[in-house]
Protein backbone atom coordinates (compact mmCIF):
# COMPACT_ATOMS: atom_id res chain seq x y z
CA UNK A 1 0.00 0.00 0.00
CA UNK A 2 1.30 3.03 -1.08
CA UNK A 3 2.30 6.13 1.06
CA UNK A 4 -0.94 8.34 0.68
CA UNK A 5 -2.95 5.27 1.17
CA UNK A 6 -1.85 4.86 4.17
CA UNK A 7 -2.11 7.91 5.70
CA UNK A 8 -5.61 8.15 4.36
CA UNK A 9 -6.52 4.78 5.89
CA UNK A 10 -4.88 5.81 9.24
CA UNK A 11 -6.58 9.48 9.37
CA UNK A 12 -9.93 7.19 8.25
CA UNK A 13 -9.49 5.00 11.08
CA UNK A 14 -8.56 7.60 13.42
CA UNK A 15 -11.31 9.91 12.38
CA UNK A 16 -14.05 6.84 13.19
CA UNK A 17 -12.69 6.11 16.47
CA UNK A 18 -12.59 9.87 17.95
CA UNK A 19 -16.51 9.57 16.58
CA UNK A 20 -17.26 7.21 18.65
CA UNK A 21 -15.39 8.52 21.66
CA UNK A 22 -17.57 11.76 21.18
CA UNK A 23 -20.42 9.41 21.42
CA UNK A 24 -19.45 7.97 24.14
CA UNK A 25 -18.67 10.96 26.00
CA UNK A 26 -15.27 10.68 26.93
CA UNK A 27 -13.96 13.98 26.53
CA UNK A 28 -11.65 12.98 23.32
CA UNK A 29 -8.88 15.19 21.98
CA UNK A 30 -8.27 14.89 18.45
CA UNK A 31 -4.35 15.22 17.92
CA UNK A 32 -3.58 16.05 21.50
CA UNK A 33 -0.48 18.68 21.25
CA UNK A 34 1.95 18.70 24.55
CA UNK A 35 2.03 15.09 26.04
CA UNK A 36 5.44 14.74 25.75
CA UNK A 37 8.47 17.11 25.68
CA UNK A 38 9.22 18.25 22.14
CA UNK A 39 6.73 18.06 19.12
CA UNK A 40 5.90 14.10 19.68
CA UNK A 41 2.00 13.70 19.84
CA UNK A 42 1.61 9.86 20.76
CA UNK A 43 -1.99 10.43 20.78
CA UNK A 44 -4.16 10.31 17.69
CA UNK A 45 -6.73 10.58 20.20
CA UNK A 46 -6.68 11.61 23.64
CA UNK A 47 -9.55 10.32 26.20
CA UNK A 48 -9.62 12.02 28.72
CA UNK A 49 -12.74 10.59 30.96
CA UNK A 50 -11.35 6.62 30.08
CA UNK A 51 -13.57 5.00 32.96
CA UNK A 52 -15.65 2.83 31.80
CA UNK A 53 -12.83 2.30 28.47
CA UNK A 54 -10.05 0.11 30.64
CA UNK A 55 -9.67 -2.81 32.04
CA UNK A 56 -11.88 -4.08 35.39
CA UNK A 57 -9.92 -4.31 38.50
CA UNK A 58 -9.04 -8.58 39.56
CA UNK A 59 -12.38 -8.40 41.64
CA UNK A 60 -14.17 -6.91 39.03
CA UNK A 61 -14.40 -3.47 40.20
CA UNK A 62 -14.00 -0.68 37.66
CA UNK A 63 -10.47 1.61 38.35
CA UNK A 64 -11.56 4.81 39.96
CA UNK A 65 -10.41 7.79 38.30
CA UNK A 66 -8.08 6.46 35.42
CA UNK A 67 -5.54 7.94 33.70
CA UNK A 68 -6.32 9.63 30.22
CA UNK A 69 -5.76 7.38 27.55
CA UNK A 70 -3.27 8.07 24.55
CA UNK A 71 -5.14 6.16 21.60
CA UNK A 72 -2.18 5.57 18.96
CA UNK A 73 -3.72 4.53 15.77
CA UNK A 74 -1.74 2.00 13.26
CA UNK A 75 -2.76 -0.23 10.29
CA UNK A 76 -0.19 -2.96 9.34
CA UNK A 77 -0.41 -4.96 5.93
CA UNK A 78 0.25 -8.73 7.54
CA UNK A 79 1.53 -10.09 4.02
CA UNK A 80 4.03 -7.49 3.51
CA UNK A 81 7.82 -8.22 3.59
CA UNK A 82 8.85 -6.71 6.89
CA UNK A 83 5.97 -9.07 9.08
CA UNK A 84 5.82 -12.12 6.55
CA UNK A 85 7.43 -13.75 8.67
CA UNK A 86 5.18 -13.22 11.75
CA UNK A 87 2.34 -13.65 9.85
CA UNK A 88 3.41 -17.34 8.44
CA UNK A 89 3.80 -18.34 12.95
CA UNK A 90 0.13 -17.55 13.93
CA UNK A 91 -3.17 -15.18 12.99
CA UNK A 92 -2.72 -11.89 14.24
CA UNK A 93 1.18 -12.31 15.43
CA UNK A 94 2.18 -9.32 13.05
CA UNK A 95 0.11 -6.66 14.44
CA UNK A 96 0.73 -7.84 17.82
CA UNK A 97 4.23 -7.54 17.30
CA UNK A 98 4.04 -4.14 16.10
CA UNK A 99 2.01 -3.27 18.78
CA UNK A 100 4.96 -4.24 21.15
CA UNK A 101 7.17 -2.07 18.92
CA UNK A 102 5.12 1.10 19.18
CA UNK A 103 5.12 0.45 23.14
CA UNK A 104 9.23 0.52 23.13
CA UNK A 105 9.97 2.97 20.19
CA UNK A 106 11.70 5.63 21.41
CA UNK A 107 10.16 4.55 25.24
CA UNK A 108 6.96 5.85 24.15
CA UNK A 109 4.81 3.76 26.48
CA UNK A 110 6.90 4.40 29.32
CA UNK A 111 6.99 8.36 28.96
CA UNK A 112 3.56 8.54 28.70
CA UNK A 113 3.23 6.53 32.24
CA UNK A 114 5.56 8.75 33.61
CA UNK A 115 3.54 11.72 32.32
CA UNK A 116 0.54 10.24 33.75
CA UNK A 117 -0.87 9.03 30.50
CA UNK A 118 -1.79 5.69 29.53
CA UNK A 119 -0.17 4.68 26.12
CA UNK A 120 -2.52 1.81 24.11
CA UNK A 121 -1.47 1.19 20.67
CA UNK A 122 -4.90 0.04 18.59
CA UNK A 123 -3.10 -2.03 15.89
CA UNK A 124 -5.66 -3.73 12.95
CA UNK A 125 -4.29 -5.30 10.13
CA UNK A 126 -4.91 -4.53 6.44
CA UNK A 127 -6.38 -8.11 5.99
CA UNK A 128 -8.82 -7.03 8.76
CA UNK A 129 -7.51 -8.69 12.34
CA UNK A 130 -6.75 -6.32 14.61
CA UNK A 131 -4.95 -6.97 17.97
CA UNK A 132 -6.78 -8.62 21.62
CA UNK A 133 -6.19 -5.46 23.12
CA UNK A 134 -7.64 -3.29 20.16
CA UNK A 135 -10.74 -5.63 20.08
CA UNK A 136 -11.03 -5.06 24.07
CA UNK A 137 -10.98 -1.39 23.68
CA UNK A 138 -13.38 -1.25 20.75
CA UNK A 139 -15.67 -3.78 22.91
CA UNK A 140 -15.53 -1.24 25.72
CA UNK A 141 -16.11 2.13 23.77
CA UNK A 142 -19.43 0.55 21.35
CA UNK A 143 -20.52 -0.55 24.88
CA UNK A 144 -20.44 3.04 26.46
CA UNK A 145 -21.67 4.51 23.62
CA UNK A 146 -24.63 1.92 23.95
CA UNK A 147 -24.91 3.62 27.02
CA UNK A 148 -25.19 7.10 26.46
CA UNK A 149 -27.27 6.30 23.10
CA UNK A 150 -29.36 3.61 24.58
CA UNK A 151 -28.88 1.64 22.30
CA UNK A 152 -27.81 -2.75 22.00
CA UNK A 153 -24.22 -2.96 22.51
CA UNK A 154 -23.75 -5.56 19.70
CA UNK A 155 -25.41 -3.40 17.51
CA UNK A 156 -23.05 -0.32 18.10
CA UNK A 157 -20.24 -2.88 17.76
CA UNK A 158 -21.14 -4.71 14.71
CA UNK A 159 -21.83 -1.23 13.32
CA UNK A 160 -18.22 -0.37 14.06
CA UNK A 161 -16.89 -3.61 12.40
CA UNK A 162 -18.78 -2.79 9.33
CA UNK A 163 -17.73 0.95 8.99
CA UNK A 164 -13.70 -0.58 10.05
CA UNK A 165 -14.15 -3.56 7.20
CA UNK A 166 -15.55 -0.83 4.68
CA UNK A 167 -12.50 1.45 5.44
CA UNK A 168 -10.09 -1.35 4.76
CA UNK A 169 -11.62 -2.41 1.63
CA UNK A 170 -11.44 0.86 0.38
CA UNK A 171 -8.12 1.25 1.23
CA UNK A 172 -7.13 -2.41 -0.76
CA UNK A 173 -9.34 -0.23 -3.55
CA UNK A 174 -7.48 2.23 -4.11
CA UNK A 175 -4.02 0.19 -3.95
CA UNK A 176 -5.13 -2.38 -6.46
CA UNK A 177 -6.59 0.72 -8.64
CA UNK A 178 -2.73 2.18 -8.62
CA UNK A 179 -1.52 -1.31 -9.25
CA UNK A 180 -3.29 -1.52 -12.19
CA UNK A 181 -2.68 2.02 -13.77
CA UNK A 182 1.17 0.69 -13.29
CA UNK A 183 0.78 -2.59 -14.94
CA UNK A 184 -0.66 -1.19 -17.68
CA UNK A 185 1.58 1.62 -18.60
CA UNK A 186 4.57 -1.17 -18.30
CA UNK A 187 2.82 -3.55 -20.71
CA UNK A 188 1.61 -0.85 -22.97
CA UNK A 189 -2.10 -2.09 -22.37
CA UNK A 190 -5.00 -2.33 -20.12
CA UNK A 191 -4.84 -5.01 -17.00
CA UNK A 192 -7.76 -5.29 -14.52
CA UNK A 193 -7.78 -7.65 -11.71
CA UNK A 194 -9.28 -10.01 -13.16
CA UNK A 195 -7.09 -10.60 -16.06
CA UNK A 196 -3.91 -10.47 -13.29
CA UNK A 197 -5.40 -13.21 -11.99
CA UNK A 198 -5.79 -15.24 -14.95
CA UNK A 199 -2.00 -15.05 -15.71
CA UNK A 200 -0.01 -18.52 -14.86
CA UNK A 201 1.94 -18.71 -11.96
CA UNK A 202 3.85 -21.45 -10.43
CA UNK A 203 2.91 -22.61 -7.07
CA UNK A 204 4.49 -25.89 -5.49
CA UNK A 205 2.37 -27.75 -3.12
CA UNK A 206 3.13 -26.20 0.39
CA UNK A 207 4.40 -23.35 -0.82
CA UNK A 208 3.36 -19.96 1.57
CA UNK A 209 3.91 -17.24 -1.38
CA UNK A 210 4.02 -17.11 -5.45
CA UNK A 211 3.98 -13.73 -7.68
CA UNK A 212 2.31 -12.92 -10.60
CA UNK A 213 5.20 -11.72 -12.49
CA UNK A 214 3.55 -9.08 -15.22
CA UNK A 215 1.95 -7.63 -11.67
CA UNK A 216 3.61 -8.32 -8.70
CA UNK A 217 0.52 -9.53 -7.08
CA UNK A 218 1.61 -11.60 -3.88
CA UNK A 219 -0.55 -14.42 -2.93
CA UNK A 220 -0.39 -16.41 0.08
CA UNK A 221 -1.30 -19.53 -0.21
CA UNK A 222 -2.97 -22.57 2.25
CA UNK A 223 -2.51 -25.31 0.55
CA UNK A 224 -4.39 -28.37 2.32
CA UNK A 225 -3.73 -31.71 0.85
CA UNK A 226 -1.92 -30.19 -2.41
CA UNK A 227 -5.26 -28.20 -3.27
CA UNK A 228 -4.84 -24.80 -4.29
CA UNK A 229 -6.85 -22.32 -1.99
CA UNK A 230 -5.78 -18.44 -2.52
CA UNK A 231 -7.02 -16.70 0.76
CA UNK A 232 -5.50 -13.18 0.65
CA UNK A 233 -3.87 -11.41 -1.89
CA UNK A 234 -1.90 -8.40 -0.96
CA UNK A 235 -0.07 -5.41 -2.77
């Protein structure tokens, strides 16, 4: 996915989430400006009223008077090159591990603490997993915006899911759109998807990647019993 795509899917994402932290009434900052020393802003959004948006207490007790959460927005594309390789050990391993990342870069997590912020890094993948811990929060926030809204809580949520899955798709849109326009100025002609797809490609039984060389289409590949089954493609 190229650069603007990403930023536009990040702002997208970013953009839904402060939405529903308005709903919910948690005093959200979009952007939050002076967190840390310098011009770092580890907060795409800033909640400021986070009770009822962390976890319970061991005896089940919500935390009085919790610190503001620092909402740090990321999308990661789980078949690209730099977390192939986390992808291929388990569902959901490469935006978990980038999670981690954004925690340590630069001891972001840890200055925030120490600036009486709580840092959570809401990592979904391109493919559409997201991390437990992004999936806790978003189960928290639909359910106090069922709150204020009165409203069912699994209908705020799957409402949420749809709007994320729409965002994602659009993004893949766009990408695929660019991918073409490239292909065909190369070749001299007119590619759409479906003729990519259609080209040969080589793929040896237990294989986890193949390209389609005119396009540079990556496909990851399940095989199961040496039959072909395509789940993802990504570019």
């Amino acid at each position: 996915m190229a650069g603007g795509d990403h930023v536009a899917l990040h702002n997208s994402l970013r953009d839904l989430v402060f939405d529903y932290c308005q709903r919910a009434q948690v005093r959200p900052v979009l952007e939050a400006p002076g967190l840390l020393n310098g011009q770092r802003r580890p907060a795409d959004v800033l909640v400021r009223s986070a009770t009822g948006l962390v976890p319970r207490l061991p005896d089940g007790a919500q935390p009085h008077n919790p610190p503001p959460l620092a909402l740090d927005i990321a999308v990661v594309n789980a078949l690209g090159d730099t977390h192939w390789d986390a992808t291929r050990q388990a569902a959901g391993a490469a935006c978990l591990a980038y999670a981690q990342r954004k925690r340590a870069h630069n001891r972001t997590a840890g200055l925030c603490e120490a600036a009486g912020v709580r840092y959570l890094p809401l990592v979904w993948e391109a493919q559409g997993g997201s991390t437990p811990e992004t999936r806790a929060f978003v189960h928290r926030l639909c359910g106090a915006v069922a709150v204020v809204e009165g409203l069912d809580p699994g209908v705020v949520k799957s409402r949420f899911s749809d709007q994320v899955a729409v965002l994602l798709a659009r993004a893949s849109g766009r990408a695929i759109r660019r991918r073409q326009a490239v292909v065909g100025d190369r070749a001299g002609l007119p590619l759409d998807l479906g003729a990519a797809l259609a080209l040969p490609v080589a793929i040896q039984p237990g294989s986890i990647r193949a390209w389609f060389p005119a396009t540079g289409i990556r496909v990851l590949d399940r095989s199961f019993r040496n039959r072909w089954h395509i789940t993802w493609l990504a570019i």
